[in-house]
Protein backbone atom coordinates (compact mmCIF):
# COMPACT_ATOMS: atom_id res chain seq x y z
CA UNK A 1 0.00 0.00 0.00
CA UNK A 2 1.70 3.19 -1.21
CA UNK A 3 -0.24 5.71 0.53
CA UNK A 4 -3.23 4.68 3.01
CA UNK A 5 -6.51 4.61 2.16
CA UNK A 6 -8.62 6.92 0.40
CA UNK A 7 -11.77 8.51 2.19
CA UNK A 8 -14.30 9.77 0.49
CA UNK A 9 -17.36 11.76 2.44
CA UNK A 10 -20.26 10.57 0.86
CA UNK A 11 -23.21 13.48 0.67
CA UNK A 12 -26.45 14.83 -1.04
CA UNK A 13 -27.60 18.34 -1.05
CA UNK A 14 -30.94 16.81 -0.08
CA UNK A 15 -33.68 16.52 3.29
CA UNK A 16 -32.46 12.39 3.11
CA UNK A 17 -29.37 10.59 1.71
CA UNK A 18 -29.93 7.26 2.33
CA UNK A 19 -31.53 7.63 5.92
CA UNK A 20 -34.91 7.11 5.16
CA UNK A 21 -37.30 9.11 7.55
CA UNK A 22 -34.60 9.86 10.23
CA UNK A 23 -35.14 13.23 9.96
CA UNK A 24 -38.65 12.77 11.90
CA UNK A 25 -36.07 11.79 15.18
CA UNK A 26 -34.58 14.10 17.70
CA UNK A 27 -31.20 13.51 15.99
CA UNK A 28 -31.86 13.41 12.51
CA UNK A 29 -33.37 16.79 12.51
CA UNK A 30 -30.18 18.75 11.64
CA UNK A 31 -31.07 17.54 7.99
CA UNK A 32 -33.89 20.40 7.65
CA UNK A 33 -30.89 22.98 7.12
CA UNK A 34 -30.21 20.75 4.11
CA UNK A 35 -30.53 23.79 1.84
CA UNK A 36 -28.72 26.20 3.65
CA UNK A 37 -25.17 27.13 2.98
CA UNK A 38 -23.58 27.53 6.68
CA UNK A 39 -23.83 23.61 7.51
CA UNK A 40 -22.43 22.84 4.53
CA UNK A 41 -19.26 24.65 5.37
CA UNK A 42 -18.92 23.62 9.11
CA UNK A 43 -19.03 19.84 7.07
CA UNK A 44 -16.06 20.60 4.92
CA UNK A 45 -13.88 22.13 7.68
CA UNK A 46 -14.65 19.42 10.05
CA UNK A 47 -13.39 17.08 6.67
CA UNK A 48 -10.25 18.93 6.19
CA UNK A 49 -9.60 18.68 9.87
CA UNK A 50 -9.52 15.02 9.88
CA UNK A 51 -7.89 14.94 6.76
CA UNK A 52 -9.94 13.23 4.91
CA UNK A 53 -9.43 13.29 1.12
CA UNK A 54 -12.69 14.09 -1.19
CA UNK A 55 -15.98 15.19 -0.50
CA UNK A 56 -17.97 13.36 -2.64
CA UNK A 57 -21.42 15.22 -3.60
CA UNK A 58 -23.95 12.48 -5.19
CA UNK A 59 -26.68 13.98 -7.44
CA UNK A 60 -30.07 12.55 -9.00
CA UNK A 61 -32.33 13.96 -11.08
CA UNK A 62 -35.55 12.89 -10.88
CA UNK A 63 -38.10 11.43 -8.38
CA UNK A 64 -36.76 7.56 -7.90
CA UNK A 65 -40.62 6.79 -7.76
CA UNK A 66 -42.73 7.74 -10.71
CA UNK A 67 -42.50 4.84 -12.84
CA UNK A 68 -44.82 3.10 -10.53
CA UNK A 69 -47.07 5.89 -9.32
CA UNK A 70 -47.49 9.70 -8.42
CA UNK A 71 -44.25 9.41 -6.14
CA UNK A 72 -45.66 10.36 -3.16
CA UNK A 73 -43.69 8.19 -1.12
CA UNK A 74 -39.99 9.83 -2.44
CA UNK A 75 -42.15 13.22 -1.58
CA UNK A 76 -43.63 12.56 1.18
CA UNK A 77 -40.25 11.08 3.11
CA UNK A 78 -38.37 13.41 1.11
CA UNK A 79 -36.16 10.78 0.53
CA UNK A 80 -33.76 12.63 -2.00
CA UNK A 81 -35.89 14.84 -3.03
CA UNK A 82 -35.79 17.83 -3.59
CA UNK A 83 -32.57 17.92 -4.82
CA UNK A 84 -30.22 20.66 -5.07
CA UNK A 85 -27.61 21.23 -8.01
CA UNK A 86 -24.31 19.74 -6.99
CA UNK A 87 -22.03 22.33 -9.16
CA UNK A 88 -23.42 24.90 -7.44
CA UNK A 89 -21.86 25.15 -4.34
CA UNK A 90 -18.07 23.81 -5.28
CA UNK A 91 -16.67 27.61 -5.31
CA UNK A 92 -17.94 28.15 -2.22
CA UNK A 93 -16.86 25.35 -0.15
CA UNK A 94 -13.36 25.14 -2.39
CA UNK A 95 -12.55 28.78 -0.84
CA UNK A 96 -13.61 27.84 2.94
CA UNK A 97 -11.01 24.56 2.34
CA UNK A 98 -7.08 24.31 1.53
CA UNK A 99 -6.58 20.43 0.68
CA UNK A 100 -10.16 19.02 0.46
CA UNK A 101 -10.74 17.66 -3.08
CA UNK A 102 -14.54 18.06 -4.21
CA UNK A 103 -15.74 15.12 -6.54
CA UNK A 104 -19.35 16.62 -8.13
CA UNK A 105 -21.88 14.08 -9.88
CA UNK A 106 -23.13 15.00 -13.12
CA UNK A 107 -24.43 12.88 -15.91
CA UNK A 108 -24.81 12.52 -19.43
CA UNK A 109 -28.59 13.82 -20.13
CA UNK A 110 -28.29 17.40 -17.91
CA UNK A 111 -25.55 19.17 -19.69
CA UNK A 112 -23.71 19.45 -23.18
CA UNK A 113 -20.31 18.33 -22.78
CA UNK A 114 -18.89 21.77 -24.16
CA UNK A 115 -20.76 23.46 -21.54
CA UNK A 116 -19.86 20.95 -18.65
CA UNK A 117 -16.58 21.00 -19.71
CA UNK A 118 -16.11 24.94 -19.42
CA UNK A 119 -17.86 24.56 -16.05
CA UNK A 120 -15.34 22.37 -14.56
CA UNK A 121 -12.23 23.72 -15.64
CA UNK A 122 -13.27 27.01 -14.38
CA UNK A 123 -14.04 25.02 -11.23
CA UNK A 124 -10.62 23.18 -10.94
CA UNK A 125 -8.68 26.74 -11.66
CA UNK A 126 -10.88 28.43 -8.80
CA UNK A 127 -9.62 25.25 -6.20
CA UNK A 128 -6.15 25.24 -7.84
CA UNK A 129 -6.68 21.77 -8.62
CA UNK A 130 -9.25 20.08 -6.23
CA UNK A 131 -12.41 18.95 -8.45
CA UNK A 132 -13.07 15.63 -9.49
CA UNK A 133 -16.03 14.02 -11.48
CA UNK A 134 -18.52 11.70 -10.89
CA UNK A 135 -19.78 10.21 -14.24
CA UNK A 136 -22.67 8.67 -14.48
CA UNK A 137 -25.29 7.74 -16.99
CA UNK A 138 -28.46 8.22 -15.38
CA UNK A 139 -30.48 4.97 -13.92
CA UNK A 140 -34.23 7.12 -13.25
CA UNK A 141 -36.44 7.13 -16.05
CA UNK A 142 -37.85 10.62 -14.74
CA UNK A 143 -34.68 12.00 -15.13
CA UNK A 144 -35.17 11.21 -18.69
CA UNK A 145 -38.54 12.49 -19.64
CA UNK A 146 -37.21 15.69 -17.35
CA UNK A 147 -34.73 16.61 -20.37
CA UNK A 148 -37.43 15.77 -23.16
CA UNK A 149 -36.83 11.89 -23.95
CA UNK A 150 -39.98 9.72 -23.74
CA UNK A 151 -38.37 6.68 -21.77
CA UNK A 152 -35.14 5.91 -20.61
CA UNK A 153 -32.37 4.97 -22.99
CA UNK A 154 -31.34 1.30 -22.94
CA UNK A 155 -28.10 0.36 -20.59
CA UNK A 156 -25.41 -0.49 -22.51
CA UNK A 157 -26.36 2.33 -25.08
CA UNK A 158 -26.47 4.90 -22.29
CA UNK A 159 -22.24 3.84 -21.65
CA UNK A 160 -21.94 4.07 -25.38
CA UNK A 161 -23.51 8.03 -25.35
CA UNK A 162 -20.88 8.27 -22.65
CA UNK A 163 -17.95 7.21 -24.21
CA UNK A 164 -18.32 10.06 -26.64
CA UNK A 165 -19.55 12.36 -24.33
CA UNK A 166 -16.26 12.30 -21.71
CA UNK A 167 -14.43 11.81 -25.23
CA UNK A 168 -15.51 15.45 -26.00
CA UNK A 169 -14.62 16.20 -22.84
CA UNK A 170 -10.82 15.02 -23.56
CA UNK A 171 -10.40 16.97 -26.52
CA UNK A 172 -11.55 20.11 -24.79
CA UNK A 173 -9.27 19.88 -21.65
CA UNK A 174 -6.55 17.81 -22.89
CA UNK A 175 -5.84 18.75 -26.94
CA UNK A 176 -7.85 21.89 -27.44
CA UNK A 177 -4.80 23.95 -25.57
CA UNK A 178 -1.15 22.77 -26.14
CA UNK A 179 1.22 23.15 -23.13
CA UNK A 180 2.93 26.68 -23.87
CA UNK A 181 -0.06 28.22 -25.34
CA UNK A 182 -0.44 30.92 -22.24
CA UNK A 183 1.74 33.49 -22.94
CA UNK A 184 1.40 37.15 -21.08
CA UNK A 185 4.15 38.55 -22.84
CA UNK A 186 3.88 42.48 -23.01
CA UNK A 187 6.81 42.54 -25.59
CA UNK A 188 5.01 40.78 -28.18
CA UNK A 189 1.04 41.67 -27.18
CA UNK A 190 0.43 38.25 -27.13
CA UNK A 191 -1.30 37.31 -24.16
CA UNK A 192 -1.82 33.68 -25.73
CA UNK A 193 -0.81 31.70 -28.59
CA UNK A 194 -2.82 31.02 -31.38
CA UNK A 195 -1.30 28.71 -33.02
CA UNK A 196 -1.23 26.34 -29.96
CA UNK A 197 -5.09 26.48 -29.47
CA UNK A 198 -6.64 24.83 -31.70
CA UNK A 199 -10.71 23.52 -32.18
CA UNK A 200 -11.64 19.70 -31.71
CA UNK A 201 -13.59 20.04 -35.08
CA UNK A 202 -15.50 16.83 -32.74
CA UNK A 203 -18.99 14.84 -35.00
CA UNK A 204 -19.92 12.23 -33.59
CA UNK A 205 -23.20 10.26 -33.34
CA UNK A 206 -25.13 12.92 -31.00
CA UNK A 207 -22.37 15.60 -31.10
CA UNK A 208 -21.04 18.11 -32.86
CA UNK A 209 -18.58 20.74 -31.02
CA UNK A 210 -16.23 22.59 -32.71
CA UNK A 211 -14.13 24.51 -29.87
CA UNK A 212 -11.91 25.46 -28.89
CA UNK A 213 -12.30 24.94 -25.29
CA UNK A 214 -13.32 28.32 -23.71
CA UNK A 215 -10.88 28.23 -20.56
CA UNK A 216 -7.26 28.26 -20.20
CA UNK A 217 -5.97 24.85 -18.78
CA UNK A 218 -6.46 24.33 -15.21
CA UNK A 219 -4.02 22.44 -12.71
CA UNK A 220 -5.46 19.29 -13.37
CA UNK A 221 -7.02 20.36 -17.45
CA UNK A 222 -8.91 16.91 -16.78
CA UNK A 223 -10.68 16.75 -13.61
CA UNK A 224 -10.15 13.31 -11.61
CA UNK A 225 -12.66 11.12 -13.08
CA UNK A 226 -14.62 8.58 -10.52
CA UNK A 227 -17.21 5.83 -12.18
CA UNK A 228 -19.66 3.42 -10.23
CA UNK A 229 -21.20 1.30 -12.76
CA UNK A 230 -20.55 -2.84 -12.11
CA UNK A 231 -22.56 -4.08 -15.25
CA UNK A 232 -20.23 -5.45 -17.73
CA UNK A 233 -20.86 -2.36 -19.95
CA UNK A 234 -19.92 -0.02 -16.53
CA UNK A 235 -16.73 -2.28 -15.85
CA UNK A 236 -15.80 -1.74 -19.58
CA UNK A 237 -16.46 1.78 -18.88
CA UNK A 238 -14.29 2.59 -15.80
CA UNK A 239 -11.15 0.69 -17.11
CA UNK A 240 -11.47 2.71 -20.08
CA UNK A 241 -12.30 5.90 -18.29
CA UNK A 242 -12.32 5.87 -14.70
CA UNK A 243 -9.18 6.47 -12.33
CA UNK A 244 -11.41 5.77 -9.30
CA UNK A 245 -14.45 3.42 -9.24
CA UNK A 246 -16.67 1.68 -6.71
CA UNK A 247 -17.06 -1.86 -5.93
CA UNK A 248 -20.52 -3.44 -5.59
CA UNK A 249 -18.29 -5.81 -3.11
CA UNK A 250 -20.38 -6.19 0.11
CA UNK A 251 -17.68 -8.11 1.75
CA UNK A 252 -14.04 -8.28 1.83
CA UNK A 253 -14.59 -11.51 0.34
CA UNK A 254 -16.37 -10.96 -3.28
CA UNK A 255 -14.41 -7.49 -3.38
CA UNK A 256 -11.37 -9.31 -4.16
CA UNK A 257 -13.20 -11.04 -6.73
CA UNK A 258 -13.79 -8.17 -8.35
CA UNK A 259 -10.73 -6.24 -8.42
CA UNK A 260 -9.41 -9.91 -10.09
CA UNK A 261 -11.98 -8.84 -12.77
CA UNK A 262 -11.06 -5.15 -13.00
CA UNK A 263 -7.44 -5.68 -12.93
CA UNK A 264 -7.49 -8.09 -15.43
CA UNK A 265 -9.48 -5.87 -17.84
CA UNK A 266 -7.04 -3.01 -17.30
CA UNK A 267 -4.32 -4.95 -18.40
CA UNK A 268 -6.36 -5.67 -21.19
CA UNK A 269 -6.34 -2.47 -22.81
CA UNK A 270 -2.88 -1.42 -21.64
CA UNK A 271 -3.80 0.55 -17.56
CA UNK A 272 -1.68 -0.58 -14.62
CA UNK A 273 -4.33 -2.28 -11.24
CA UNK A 274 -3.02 1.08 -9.76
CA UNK A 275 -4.28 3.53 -12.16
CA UNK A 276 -7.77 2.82 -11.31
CA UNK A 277 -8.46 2.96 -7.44
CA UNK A 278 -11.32 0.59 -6.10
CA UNK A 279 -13.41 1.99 -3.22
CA UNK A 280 -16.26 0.60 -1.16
CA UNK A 281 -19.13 2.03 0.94
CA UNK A 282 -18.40 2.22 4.40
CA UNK A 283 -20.78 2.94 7.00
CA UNK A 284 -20.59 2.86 10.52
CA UNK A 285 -22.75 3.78 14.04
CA UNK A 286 -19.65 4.80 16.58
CA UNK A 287 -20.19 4.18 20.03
CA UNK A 288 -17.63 4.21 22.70
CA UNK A 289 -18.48 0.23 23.54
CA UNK A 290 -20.07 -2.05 21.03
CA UNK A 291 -22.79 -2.10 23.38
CA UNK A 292 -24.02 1.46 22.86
CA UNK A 293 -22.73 1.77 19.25
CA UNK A 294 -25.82 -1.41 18.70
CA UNK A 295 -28.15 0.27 20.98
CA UNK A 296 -27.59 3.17 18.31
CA UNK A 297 -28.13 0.97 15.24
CA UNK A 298 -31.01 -0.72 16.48
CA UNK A 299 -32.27 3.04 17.18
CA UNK A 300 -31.70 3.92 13.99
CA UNK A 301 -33.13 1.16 12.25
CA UNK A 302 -36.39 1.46 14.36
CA UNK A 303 -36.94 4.74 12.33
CA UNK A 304 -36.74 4.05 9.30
CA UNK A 305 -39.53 4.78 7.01
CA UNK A 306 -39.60 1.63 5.19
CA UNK A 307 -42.34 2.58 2.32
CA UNK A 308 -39.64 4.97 1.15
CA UNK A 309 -36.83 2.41 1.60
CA UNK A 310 -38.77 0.45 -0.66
CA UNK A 311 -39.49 3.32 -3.35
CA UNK A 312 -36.04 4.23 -3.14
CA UNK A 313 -35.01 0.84 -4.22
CA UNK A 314 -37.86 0.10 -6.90
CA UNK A 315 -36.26 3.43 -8.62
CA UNK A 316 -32.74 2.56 -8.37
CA UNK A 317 -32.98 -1.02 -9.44
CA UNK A 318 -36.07 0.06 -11.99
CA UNK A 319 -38.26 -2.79 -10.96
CA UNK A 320 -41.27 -2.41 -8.83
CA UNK A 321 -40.86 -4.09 -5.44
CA UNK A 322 -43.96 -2.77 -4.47
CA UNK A 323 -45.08 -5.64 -6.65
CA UNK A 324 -41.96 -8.18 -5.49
CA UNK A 325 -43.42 -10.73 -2.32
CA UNK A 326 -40.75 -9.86 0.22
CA UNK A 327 -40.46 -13.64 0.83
CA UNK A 328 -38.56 -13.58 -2.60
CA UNK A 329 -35.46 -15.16 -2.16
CA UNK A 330 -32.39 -13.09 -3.09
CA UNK A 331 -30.92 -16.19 -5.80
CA UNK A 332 -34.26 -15.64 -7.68
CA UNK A 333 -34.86 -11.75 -7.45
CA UNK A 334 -30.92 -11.58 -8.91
CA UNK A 335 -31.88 -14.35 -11.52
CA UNK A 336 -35.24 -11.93 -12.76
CA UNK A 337 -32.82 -8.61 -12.53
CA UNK A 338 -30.71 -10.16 -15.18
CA UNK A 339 -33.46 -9.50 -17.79
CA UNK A 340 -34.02 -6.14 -16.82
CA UNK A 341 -32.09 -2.83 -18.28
CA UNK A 342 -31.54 -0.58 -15.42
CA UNK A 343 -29.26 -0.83 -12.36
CA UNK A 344 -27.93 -4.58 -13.03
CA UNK A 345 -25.52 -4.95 -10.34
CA UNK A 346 -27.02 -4.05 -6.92
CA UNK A 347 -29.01 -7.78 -6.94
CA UNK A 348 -26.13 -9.49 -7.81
CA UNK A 349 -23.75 -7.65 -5.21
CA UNK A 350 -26.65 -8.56 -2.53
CA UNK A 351 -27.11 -12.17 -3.55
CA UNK A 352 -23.20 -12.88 -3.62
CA UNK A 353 -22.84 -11.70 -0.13
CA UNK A 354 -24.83 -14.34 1.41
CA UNK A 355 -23.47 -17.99 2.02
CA UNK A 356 -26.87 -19.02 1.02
CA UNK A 357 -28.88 -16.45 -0.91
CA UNK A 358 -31.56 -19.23 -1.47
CA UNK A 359 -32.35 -18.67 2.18
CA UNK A 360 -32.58 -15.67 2.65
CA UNK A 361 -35.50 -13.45 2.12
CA UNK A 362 -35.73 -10.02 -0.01
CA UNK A 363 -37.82 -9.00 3.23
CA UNK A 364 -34.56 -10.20 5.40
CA UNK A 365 -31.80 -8.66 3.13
CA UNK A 366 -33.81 -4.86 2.99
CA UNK A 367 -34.56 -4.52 6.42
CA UNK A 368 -30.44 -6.00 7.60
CA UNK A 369 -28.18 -4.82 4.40
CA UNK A 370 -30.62 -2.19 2.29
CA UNK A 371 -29.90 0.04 4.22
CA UNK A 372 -26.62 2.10 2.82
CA UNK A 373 -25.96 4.05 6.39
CA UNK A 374 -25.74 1.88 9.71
CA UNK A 375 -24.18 -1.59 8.03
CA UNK A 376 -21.34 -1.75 10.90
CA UNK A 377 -21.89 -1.03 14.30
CA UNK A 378 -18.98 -0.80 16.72
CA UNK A 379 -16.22 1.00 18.67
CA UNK A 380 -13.21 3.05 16.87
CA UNK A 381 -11.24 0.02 17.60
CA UNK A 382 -13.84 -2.37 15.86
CA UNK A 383 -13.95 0.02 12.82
CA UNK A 384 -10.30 0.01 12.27
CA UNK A 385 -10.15 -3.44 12.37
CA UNK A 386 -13.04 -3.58 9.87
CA UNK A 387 -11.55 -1.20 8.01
CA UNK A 388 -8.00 -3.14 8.13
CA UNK A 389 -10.10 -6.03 6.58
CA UNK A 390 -11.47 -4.53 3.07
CA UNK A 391 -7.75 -2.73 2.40
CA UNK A 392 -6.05 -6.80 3.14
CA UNK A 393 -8.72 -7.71 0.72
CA UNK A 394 -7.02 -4.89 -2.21
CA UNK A 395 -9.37 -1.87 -1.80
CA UNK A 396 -7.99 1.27 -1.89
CA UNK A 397 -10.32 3.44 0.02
CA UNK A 398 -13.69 4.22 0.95
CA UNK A 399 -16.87 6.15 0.61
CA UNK A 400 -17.70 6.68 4.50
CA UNK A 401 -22.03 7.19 4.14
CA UNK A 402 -22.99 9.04 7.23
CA UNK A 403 -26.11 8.84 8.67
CA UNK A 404 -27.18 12.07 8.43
CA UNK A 405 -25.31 14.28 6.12
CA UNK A 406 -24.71 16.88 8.52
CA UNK A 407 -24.05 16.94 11.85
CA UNK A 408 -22.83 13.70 11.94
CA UNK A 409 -18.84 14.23 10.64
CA UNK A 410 -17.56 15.47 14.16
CA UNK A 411 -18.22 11.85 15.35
CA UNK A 412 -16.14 10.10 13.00
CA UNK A 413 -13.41 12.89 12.65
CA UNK A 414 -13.03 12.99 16.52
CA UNK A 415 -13.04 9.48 17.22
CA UNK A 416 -12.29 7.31 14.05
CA UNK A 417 -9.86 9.20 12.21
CA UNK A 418 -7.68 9.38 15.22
CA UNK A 419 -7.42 5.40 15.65
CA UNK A 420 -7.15 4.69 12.20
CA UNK A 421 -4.34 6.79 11.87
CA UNK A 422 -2.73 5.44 14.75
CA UNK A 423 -2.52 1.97 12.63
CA UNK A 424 -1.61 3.73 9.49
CA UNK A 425 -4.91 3.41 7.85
CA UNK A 426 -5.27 7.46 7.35
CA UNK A 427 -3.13 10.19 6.30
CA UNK A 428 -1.87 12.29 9.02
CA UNK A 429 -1.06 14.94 6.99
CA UNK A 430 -2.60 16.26 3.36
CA UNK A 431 0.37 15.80 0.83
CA UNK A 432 0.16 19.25 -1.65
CA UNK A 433 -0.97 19.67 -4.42
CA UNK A 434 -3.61 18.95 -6.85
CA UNK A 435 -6.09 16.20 -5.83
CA UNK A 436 -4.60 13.66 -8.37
CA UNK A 437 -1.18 14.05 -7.09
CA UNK A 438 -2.89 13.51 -3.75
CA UNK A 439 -4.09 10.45 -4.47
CA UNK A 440 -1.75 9.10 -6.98
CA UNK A 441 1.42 10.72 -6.21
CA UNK A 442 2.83 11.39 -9.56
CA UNK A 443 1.68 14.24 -10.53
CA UNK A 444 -1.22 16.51 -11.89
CA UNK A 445 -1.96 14.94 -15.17
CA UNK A 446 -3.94 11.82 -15.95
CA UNK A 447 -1.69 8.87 -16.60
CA UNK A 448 -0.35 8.20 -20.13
CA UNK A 449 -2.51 5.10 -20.51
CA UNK A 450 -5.57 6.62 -20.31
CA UNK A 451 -7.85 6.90 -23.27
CA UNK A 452 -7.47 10.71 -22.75
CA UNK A 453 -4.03 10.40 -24.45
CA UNK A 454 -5.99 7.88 -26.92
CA UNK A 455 -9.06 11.01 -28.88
CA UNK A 456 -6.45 13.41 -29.12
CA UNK A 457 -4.11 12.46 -32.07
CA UNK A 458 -7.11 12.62 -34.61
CA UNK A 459 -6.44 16.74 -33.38
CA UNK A 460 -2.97 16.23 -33.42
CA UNK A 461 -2.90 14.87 -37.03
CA UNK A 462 -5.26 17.25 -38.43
CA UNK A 463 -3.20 20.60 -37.17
């Protein structure tokens, strides 16, 4: 391990992340200031003071239950809903921050990629070097008829419009401007260099940009690029593409199985296993004996909403489970997801982590694993010793899911980080620097493997 692990904080600019209906407790209601600016600063400084690396702001956009009904339920729990735009508040908490890096989510249907593209550069040069993306494709049908399609595009052609849509993105950050090009020489009046910008002159099957890129290179031109999706189509994605992707592994166990599978694709098309960092959820309830820290889970389970549990599942897998008899067992609800065309991989994730998923119920596995905040409950010890577990299994980091979103990140900063450092499992200090030569050590650029490299000599060849 060259550097420990990786920490992302895992958040929504939304009333619930994952915490379905907490906010109705005592506790939970520090989540109504979910709209407000202030508590979103007090979360990054309490980040940068334990040093963790990214702040990782997840995005949706549309209502997870409309396909199979009026989705009251997501609006009634407000279970993430509303929703507020991700991009929007990276300047703000990039100028409260020093080290932090800020990963934003945006997919493929809510912006042109010339437009995204300008968005984020200007975002990395006003962080000097701290913003990452989160690519993703877009699994709600809602979020498609939001931006004018009639149904949702099929799977495997939704990582297809991808592919060219981060492609344009490469041209415009990587090729558009040639190192050099920024001049601000007085003596000459040439504040840049023409004839080292050049346009992408891009057509493609739903593009057509033809620059040049609008924005000077930033510190990192290409943004650190993170990727979730586990479907065959989302692995060939993120070895292609991603330099940090998450693992559907739900144990230590099936997540070395697949970094085996992602490792093996890299070397297929020419990336090094440590060019692309894997990272699993990891969510705890700290107490200072194992005894409290379960009285807290079982608290927090107690108040769950479970309707909206349910609704939040039906839209992320696109099946209703409204419809699904809970007594299901997992083997045969991940046997009927394989016909489907949404979310693939969540089904087969859950059914691989049980010794016996022919036992166990659908009913069983929601109410014990569905939940994404909560899974481990222990002391600071315990969680450094779970923690020691998934990085002997190969991961490289993790996305810590709070319970609530705010209010919550003293706990784990105060009384986590410190252990966990104490075994060598978390940075002590921030190394400088951009956020890829944070994580990677060698540098801000993308490594020369990367298909980045790959769109560009069409550009080269034709200046």
């Amino acid at each position: 391990m060259s550097r420990p692990p990786i920490y992302n904080a895992f958040l929504h600019l939304t009333p619930n992340h994952h915490s379905h209906g907490f906010w109705r407790t005592p506790e939970g209601q520090v989540q109504y200031g979910y709209k407000d600016l202030d508590p979103y600063i007090d979360v990054v400084r309490t980040l940068e003071r334990g040093r963790i690396d990214t702040l990782f702001i997840a995005d949706v956009v549309g209502v997870y239950d409309l396909d199979f009904g009026d989705g009251k339920t997501t609006i009634r729990a407000g279970s993430q809903f509303p929703e507020n735009d991700p991009v929007t508040i990276v300047s703000a908490l990039g100028h409260v921050t020093e080290h932090l890096g800020i990963a934003v989510t945006s997919n493929i249907i809510q912006d042109h990629p010339f437009s995204f593209a300008r968005r984020l550069s200007s975002l990395d040069h006003y962080t000097h070097g701290r913003v990452a993306w989160n690519i993703v494709t877009s699994y709600l049908s809602n979020g498609f008829r939001n931006y004018g399609y009639d149904a949702i595009v099929g799977h495997d052609e939704r990582y297809a419009w991808a592919q060219e849509y981060v492609d344009v993105t490469y041209k415009l950050w990587e090729h558009s401007w040639e190192d050099g090009a920024v001049l601000h020489d007085p003596a000459t009046g040439q504040f840049f260099d023409p004839a080292r910008i050049h346009t992408i002159d891009h057509e493609g099957a739903r593009y057509k940009v033809q620059g040049p890129h609008l924005v000077e290179p930033s510190p990192q031109r290409t943004p650190v690029l993170f990727q979730a999706g586990n479907s065959t189509a989302g692995r060939e994605f993120a070895v292609r593409n991603g330099e940090v992707t998450f693992l559907p592994s739900l144990t230590p166990r099936t997540a070395r199985a697949d970094i085996a599978v992602l490792d093996e694709a890299l070397r297929s098309v020419g990336r090094a296993s440590s060019a692309l960092k894997k990272i699993v959820a990891l969510s705890t309830v700290i107490g200072s004996t194992e005894e409290e820290a379960r009285r807290k889970q079982q608290y927090f389970r107690e108040n769950v909403d479970f309707d909206a549990l349910q609704a939040f599942w039906s839209g992320g897998s696109g099946i209703d489970l409204s419809s699904v008899d809970p007594d299901t067992p997992l083997a045969e609800l991940a046997e009927r997801v394989r016909l489907g065309d949404h979310v693939r991989s969540i089904f087969r994730a859950a059914a691989e982590s049980q010794d016996d998923p022919g036992t166990v119920s659908w009913r069983d596995y929601l109410l014990d694993n569905g939940l994404l905040p909560g899974k481990f409950a222990g002391t600071p010890e315990q969680i450094a010793d779970h923690v020691a577990e998934w990085v002997a299994a190969g991961v490289d980091g993790f996305n810590v899911v709070p319970i609530t979103t705010l209010g919550w990140w003293g706990e784990w900063v105060d009384h986590v980080v410190p252990v966990l450092q104490d075994r060598g499992l978390a940075q002590r200090e921030y190394t400088p620097g951009t956020l890829r030569h944070k994580i990677f050590g060698n540098g801000d650029r993308i490594d020369v493997a990367h298909r980045v490299h790959q769109v560009g000599r069409s550009i080269a060849s034709a200046s």
